[in-house]
Protein backbone atom coordinates (compact mmCIF):
# COMPACT_ATOMS: atom_id res chain seq x y z
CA UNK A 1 32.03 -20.37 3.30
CA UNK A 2 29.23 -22.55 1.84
CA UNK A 3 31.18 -25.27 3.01
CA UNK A 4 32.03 -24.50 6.32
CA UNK A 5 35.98 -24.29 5.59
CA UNK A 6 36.32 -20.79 6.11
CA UNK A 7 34.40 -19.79 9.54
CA UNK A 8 35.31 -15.90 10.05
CA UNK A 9 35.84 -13.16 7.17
CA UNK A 10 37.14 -9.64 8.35
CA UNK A 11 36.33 -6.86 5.73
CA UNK A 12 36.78 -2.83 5.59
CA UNK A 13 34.29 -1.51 3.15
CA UNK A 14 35.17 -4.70 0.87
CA UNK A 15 31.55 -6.61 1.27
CA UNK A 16 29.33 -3.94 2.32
CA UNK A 17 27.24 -4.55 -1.00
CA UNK A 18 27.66 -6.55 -4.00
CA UNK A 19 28.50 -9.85 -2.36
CA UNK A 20 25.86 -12.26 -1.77
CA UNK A 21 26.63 -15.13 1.14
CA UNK A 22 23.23 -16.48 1.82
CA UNK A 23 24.79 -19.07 4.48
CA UNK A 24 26.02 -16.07 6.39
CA UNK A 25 24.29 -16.75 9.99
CA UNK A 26 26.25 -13.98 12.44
CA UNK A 27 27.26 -10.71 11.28
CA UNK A 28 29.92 -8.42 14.00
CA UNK A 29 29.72 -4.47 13.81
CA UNK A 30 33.66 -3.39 14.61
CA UNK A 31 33.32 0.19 13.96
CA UNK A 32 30.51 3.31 13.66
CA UNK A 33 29.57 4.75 10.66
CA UNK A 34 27.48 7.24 10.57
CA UNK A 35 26.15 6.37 6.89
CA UNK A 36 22.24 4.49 7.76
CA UNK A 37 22.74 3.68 4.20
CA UNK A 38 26.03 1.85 4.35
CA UNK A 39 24.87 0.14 8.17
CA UNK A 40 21.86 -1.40 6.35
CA UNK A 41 24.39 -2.78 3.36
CA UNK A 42 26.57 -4.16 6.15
CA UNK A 43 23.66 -5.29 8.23
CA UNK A 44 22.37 -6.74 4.15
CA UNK A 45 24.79 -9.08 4.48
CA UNK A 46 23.76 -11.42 6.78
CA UNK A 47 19.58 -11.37 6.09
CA UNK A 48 19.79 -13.44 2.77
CA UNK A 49 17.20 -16.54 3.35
CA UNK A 50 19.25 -19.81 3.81
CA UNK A 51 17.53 -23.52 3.78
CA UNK A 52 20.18 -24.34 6.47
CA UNK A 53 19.61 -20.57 8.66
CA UNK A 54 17.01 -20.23 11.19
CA UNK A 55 17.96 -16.49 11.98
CA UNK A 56 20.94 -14.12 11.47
CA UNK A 57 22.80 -12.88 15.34
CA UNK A 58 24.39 -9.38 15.12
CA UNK A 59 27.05 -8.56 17.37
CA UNK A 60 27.90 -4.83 17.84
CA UNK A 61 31.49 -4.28 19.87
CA UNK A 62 30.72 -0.38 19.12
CA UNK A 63 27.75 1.25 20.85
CA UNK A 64 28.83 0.75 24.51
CA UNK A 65 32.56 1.99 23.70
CA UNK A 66 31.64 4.81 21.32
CA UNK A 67 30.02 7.43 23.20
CA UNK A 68 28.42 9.13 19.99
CA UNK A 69 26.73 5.81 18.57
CA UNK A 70 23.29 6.70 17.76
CA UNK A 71 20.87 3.64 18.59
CA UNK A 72 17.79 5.11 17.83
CA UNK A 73 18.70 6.12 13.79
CA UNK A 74 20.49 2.52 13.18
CA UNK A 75 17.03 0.91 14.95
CA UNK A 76 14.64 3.40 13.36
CA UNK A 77 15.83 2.64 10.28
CA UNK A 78 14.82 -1.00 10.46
CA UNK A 79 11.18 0.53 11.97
CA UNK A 80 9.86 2.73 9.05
CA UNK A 81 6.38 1.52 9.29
CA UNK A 82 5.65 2.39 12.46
CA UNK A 83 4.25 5.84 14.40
CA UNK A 84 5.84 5.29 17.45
CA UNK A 85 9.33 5.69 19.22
CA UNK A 86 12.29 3.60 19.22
CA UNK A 87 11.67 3.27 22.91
CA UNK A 88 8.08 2.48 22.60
CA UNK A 89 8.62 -0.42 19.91
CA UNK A 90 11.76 -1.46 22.35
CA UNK A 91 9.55 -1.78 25.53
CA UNK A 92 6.67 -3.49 23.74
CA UNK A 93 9.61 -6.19 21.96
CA UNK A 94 9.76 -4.31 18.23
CA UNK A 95 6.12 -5.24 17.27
CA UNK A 96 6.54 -3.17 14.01
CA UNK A 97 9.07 -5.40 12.57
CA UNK A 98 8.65 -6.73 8.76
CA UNK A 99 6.68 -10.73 9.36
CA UNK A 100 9.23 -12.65 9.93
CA UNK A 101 11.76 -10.88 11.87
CA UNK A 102 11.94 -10.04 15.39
CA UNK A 103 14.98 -8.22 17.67
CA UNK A 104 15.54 -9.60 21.13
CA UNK A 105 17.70 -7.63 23.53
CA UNK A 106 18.67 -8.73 27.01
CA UNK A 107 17.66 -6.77 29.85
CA UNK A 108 21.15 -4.87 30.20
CA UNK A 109 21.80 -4.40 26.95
CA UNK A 110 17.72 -2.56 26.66
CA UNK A 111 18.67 -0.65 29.55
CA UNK A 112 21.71 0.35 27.88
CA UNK A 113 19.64 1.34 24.57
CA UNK A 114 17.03 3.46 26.10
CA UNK A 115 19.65 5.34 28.30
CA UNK A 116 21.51 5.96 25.07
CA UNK A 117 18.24 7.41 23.51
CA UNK A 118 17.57 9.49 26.57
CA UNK A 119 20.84 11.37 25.98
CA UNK A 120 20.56 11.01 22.12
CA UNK A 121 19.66 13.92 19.63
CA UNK A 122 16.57 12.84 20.04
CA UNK A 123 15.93 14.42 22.81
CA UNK A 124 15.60 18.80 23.05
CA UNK A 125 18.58 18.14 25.51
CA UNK A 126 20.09 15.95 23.43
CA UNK A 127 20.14 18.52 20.30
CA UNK A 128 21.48 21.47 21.98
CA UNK A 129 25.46 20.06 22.38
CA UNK A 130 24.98 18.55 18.82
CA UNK A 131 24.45 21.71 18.00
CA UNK A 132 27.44 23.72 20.05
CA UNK A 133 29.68 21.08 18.13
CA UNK A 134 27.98 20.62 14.94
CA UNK A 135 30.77 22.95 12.99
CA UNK A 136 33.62 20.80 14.65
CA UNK A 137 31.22 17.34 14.20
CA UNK A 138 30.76 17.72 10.39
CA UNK A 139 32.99 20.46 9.08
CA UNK A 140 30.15 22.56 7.74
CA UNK A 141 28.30 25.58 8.96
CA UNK A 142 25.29 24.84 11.19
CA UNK A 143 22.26 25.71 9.07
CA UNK A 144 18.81 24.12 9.33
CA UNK A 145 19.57 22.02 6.14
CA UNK A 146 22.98 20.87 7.08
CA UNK A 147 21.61 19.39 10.73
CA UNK A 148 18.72 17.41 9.45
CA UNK A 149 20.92 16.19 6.38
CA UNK A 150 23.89 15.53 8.63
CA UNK A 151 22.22 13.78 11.30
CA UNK A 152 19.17 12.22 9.27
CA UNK A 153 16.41 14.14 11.01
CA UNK A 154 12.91 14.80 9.70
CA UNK A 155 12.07 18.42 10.28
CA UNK A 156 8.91 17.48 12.38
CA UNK A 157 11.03 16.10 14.89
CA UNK A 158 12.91 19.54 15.55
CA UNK A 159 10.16 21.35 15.89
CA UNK A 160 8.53 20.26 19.28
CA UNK A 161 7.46 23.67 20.39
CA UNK A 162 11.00 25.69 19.88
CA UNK A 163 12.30 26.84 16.78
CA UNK A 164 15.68 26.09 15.17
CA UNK A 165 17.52 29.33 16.00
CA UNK A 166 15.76 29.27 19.69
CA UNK A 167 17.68 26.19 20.11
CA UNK A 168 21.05 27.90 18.45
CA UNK A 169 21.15 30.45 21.05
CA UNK A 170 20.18 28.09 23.66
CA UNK A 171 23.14 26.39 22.19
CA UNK A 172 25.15 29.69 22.05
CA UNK A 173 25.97 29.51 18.64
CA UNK A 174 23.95 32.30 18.06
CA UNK A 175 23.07 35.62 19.66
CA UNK A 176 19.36 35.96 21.65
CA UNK A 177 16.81 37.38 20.13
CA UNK A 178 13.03 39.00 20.18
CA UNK A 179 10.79 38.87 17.84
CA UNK A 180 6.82 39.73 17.84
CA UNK A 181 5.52 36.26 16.45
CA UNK A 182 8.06 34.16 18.26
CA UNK A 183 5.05 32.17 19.79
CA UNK A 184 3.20 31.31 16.85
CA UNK A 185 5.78 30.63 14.36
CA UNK A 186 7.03 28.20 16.34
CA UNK A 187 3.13 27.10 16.59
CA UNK A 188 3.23 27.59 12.85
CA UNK A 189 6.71 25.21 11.80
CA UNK A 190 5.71 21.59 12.59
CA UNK A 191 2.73 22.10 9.72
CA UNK A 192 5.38 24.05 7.23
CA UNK A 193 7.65 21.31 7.63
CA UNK A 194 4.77 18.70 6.92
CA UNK A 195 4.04 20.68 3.82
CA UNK A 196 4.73 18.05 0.22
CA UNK A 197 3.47 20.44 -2.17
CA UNK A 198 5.60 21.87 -4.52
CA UNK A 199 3.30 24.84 -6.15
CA UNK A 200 2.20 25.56 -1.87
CA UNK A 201 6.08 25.65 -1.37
CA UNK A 202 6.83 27.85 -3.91
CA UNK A 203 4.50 30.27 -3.41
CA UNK A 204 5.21 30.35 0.37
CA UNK A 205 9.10 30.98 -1.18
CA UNK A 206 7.42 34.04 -3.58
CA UNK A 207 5.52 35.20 -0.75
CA UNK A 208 8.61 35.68 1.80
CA UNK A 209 10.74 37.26 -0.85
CA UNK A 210 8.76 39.91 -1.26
CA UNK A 211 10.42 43.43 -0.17
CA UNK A 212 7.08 45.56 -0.55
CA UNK A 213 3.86 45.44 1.47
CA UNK A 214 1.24 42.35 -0.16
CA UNK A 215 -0.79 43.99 -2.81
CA UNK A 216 -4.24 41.57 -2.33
CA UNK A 217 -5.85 43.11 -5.11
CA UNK A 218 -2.96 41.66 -8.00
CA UNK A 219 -3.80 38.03 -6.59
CA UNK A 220 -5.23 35.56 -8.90
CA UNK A 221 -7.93 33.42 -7.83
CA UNK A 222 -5.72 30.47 -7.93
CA UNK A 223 -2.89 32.92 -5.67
CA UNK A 224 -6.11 34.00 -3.32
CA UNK A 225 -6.58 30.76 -2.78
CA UNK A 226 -2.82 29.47 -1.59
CA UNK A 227 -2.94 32.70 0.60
CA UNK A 228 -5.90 31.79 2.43
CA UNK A 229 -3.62 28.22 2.77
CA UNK A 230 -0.89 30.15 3.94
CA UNK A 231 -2.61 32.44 6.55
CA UNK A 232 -4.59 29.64 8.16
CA UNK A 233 -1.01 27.70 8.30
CA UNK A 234 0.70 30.66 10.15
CA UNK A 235 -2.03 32.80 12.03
CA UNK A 236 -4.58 30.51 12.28
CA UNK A 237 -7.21 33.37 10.11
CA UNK A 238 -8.03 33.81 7.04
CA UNK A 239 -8.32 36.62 4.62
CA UNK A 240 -11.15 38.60 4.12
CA UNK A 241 -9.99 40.20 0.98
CA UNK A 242 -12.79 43.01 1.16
CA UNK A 243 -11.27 44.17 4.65
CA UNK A 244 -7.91 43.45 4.57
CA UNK A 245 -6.63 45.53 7.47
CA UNK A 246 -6.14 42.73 10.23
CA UNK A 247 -4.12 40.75 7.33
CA UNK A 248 -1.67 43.34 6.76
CA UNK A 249 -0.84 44.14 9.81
CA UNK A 250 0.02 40.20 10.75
CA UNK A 251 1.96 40.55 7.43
CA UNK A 252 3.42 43.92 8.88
CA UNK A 253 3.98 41.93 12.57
CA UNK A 254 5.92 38.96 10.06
CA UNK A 255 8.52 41.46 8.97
CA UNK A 256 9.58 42.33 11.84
CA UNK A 257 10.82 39.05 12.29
CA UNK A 258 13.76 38.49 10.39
CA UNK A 259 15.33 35.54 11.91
CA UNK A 260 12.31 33.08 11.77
CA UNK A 261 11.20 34.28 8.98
CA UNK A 262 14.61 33.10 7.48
CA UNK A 263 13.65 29.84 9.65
CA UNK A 264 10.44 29.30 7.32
CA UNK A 265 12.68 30.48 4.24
CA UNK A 266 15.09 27.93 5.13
CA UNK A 267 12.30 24.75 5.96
CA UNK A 268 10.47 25.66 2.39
CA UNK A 269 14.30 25.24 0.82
CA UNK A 270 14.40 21.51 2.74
CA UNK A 271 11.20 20.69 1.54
CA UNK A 272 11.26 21.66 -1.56
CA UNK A 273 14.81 19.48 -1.87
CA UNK A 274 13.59 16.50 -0.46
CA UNK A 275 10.31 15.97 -2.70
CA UNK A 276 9.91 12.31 -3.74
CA UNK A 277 7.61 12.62 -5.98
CA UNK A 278 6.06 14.83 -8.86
CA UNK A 279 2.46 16.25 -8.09
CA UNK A 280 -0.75 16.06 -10.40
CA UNK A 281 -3.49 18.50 -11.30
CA UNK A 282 -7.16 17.18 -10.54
CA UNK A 283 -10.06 18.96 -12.08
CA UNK A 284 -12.18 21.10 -9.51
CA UNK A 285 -14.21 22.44 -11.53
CA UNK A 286 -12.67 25.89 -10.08
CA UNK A 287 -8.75 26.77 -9.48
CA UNK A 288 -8.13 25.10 -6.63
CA UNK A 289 -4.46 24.78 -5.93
CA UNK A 290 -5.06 21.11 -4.16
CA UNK A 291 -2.84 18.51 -6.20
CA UNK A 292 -3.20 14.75 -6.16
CA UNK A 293 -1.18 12.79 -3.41
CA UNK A 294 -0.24 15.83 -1.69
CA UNK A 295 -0.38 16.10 1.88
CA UNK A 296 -2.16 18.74 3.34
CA UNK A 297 -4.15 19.54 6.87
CA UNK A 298 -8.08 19.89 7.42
CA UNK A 299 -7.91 23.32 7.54
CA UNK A 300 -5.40 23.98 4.15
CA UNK A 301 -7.86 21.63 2.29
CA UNK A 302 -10.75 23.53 3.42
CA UNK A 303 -9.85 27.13 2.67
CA UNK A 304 -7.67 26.07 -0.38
CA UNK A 305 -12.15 24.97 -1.50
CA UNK A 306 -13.32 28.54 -0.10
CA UNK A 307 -14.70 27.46 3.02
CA UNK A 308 -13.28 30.03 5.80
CA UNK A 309 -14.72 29.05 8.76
CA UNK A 310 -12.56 25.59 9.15
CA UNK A 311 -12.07 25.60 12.54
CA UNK A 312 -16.15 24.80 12.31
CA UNK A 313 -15.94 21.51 10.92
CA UNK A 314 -15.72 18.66 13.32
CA UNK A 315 -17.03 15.81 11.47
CA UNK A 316 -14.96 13.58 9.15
CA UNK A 317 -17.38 14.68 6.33
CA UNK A 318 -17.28 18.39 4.63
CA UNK A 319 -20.47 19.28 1.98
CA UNK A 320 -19.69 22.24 -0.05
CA UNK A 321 -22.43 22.81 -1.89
CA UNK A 322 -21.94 25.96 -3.62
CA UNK A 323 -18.77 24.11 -4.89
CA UNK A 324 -20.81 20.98 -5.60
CA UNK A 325 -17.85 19.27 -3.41
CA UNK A 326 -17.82 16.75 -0.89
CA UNK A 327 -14.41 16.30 0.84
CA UNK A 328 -13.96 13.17 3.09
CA UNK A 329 -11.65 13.19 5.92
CA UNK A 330 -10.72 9.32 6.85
CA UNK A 331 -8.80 8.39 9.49
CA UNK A 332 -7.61 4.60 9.25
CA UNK A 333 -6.14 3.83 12.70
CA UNK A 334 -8.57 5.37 15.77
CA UNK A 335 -8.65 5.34 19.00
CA UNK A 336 -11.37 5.28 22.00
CA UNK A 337 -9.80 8.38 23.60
CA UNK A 338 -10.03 10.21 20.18
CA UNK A 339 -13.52 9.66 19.05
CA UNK A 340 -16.84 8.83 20.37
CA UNK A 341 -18.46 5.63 19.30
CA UNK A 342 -20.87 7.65 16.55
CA UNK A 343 -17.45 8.67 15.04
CA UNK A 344 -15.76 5.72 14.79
CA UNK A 345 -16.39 5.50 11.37
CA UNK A 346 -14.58 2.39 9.26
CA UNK A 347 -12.64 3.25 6.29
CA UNK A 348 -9.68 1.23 4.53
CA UNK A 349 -8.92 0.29 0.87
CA UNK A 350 -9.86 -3.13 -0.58
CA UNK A 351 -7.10 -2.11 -3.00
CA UNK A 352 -5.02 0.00 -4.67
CA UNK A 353 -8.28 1.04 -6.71
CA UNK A 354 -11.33 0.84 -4.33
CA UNK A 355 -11.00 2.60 -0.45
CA UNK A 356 -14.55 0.97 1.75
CA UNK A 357 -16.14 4.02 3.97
CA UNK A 358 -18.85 4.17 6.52
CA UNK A 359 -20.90 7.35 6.43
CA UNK A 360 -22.20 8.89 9.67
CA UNK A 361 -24.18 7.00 11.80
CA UNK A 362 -27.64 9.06 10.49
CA UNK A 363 -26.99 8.68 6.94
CA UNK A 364 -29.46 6.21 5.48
CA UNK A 365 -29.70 5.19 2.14
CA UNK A 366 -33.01 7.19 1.64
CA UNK A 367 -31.82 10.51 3.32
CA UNK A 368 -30.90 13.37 0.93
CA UNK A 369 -27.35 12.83 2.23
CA UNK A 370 -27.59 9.13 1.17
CA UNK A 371 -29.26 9.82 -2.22
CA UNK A 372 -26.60 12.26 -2.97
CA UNK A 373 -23.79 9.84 -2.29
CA UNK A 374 -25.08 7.18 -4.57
CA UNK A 375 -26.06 9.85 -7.06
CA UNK A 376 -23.46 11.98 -7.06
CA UNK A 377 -21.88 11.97 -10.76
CA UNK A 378 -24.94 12.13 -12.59
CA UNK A 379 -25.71 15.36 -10.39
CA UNK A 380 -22.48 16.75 -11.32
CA UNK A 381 -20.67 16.73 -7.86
CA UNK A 382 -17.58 15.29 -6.88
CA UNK A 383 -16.06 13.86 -3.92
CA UNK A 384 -13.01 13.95 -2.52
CA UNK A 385 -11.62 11.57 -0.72
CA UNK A 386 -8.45 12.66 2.01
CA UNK A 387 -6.92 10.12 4.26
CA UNK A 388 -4.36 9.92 7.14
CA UNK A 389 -3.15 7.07 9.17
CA UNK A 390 -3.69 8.29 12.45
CA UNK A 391 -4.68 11.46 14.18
CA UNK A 392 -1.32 12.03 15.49
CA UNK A 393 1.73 11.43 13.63
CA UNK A 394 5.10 9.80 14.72
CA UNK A 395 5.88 13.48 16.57
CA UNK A 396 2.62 14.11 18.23
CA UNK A 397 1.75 16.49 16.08
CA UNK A 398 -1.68 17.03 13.98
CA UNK A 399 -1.37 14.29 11.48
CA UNK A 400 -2.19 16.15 8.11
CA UNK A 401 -4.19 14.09 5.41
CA UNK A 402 -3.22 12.63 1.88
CA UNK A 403 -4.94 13.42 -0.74
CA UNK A 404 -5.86 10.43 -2.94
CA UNK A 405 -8.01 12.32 -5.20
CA UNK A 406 -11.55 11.77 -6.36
CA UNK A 407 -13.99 8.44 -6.05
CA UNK A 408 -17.47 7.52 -7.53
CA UNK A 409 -20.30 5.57 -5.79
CA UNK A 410 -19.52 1.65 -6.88
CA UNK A 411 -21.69 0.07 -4.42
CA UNK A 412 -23.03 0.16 -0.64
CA UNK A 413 -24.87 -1.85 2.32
CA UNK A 414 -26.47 -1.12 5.42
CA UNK A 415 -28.36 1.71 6.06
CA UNK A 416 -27.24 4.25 9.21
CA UNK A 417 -24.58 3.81 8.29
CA UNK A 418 -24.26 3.12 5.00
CA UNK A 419 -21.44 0.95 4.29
CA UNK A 420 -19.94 2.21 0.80
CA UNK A 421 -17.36 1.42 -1.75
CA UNK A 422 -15.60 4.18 -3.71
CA UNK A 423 -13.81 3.35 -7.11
CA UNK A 424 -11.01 5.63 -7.18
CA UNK A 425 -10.18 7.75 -10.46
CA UNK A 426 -6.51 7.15 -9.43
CA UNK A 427 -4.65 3.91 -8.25
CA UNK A 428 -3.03 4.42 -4.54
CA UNK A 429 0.63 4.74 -6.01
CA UNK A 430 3.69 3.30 -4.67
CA UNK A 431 4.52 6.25 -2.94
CA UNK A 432 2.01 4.91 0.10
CA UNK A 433 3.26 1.48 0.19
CA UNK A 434 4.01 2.04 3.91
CA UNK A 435 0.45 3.40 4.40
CA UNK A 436 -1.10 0.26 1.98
CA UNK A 437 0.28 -2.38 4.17
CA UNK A 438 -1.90 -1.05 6.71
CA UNK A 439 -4.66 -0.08 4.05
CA UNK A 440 -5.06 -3.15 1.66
CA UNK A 441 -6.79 -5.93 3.07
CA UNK A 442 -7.56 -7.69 0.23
């Protein structure tokens, strides 16, 4: 092939990896697969940099004719560093493409793609036949696990406001149901299924396999702690654990609700399956059950440090003095509609080891706020530093934040705001390197 005396090769399964053709300039899809794995490998092929190849031309002879070709997985798996829809990055030309690449789709052929992704799983509509079918589609029982493994899903996706076994009966693949908390489970799920914890996700596990009524009084401090995470997840409260009577009875209300409560049992299970990486303890000071590079929302991170009024806290800045704890809530990418111009606060890392943050607009480098800041460690305090990309994640829903773990003062300028530079105790790991392109500008 490198010397032009063979033009054409037609393979089955032969070259999808291993074999490396740099001069290979136009690669030709013949049949599905519904492995994104092996459709990368194939698609592999042909995007090996050539001194004599300008750009590689797929042709795919399979999505118009195959009825079941999903366009939005195979594109969405070239788009993984992006927050927005396949249809979004189609109609604005694919702007979250690695440098150096770019799709271009003529008009009827876009048309074609986002009328696919209209009727695609994507879509509540879309879900419900995959679902009446699933057991004939994949040969295995439809369970909450099977679906997202079979068809690549993240849980987040499923749960925009209906529940799993809502959308088996809507399906009719199960019997209807009623159930008390039907409403705010299905609140609750998009925040379970955002949950990366592994001690949080076993203890929700402990928690729902208990048979007897919660005993509050065996709890450690540690255990009060991820309960308090737990309730505020759920039923938006927390516990006062000197009157406990409004917490058992939304414990009592829980029961009662077998089926989604075998939904959360089921999500935890995922979770806990899928975990890509292995969690670290940080020093508190206190048993807090908050681990390093865990993701976690506001109000988790807040109760999880003993502060029970979360729904309170508005600013991107939480002082807890008692705890001698300073939590920082940074979002990278904001937007007008979002926050007010006093808010829009600038924070990014420098690099893997030092994160640049703008305090509020008031703080001066003389206020006690200030002070505190640049004097922080020799006071004994820490701060915590908690970031997300963007308010809403790729779902619409509340984007929870990472936690990247403590930072002491290195330097600052400016004054209202102050313009500071955090040294963190721990390197941004490789597990963000989708969130450091965005982060690291230097």
């Amino acid at each position: 092939m490198e010397t032009g005396a063979i033009k054409i090769i037609f393979v089955v399964d032969l070259y999808n990896e291993g074999v490396d053709i740099p001069s290979v300039n136009t690669v030709l899809f013949l049949r599905p697969t519904e492995s994104l794995t092996i459709f990368l490998q194939q698609l592999g092929r042909g995007l090996r940099l050539h001194e004599k190849k300008e750009c590689l031309t797929v042709l795919d002879f399979i999505g118009q004719a195959n009825k079941k070709y999903n366009y939005e997985e195979k594109f969405s798996a070239l788009l993984e560093n992006t927050k927005h829809s396949v249809s979004y990055e189609l109609k604005k030309g694919f702007v979250s493409l690695p440098k150096g690449c770019y799709i271009s789709l003529e008009k009827k052929a876009s048309e074609y793609v986002l009328e696919n992704i209209k009727s695609s799983i994507t879509t509540r509509n879309g879900l419900i036949p995959k679902m009446a079918s699933f057991a004939e589609d994949s040969g295995k029982n439809l369970t909450l696990g099977n679906f997202l493994n079979y068809y690549h899903l993240d849980p987040r996706f499923m749960y925009k406001k209906v529940a799993f076994f809502r959308l088996c009966v809507l399906a009719k693949v199960e019997e209807d149901f009623e159930e008390p908390l039907e409403k705010v489970i299905t609140k609750a799920l998009p925040k379970f299924a955002a949950i990366d914890s592994s001690k949080f996700l076993k203890f929700i596990q402990k928690i729902l396999e208990q048979r007897s009524p919660l005993n509050f009084d065996r709890f450690s401090l540690e255990e009060q702690r991820l309960l308090q995470m737990f309730s505020v997840t759920l039923f938006m409260e927390t516990i006062d654990f000197k009157k406990t009577k409004k917490s058992y009875e939304n414990f009592e209300q829980l029961a009662k609700c077998p089926r989604l409560l075998a939904e959360i049992k089921a999500l935890v299970e995922y979770r806990l399956e899928h975990l890509d990486f292995v969690e670290k303890e940080i020093d508190f000071g206190f048993h807090c059950p908050i681990d390093l590079h865990c993701t976690h929302s506001r109000d988790q991170l807040l109760v999880a440090c003993d502060f029970m009024k979360p729904e309170t806290v508005r600013e991107g800045v939480k002082w807890l003095s008692e705890k001698k704890l300073e939590i920082l809530f940074v979002t990278l990418n904001k937007s007008d509609k979002d926050y007010s111009p006093t808010t829009m606060y600038n924070g990014y890392a420098i690099n893997k080891n030092l994160f640049h943050w703008q305090s509020q607009s008031t703080t001066s480098e003389t206020s006690k706020t200030g002070k505190r800041y640049c004097h922080h460690k020799a006071q004994g305090e820490k701060i915590l530093l908690c970031v997300r990309d963007s308010k809403k994640d790729a779902w619409g829903n509340t984007a929870p934040y990472s936690v990247l773990g403590f930072v002491n003062y290195l330097q600052h300028s400016g004054s209202q705001p102050m313009n500071i530079t955090w040294h963190l105790e721990e390197p941004i790991p490789a597990k963000y390197s989708k969130e450091t392109k965005k982060l690291i500008v230097g």
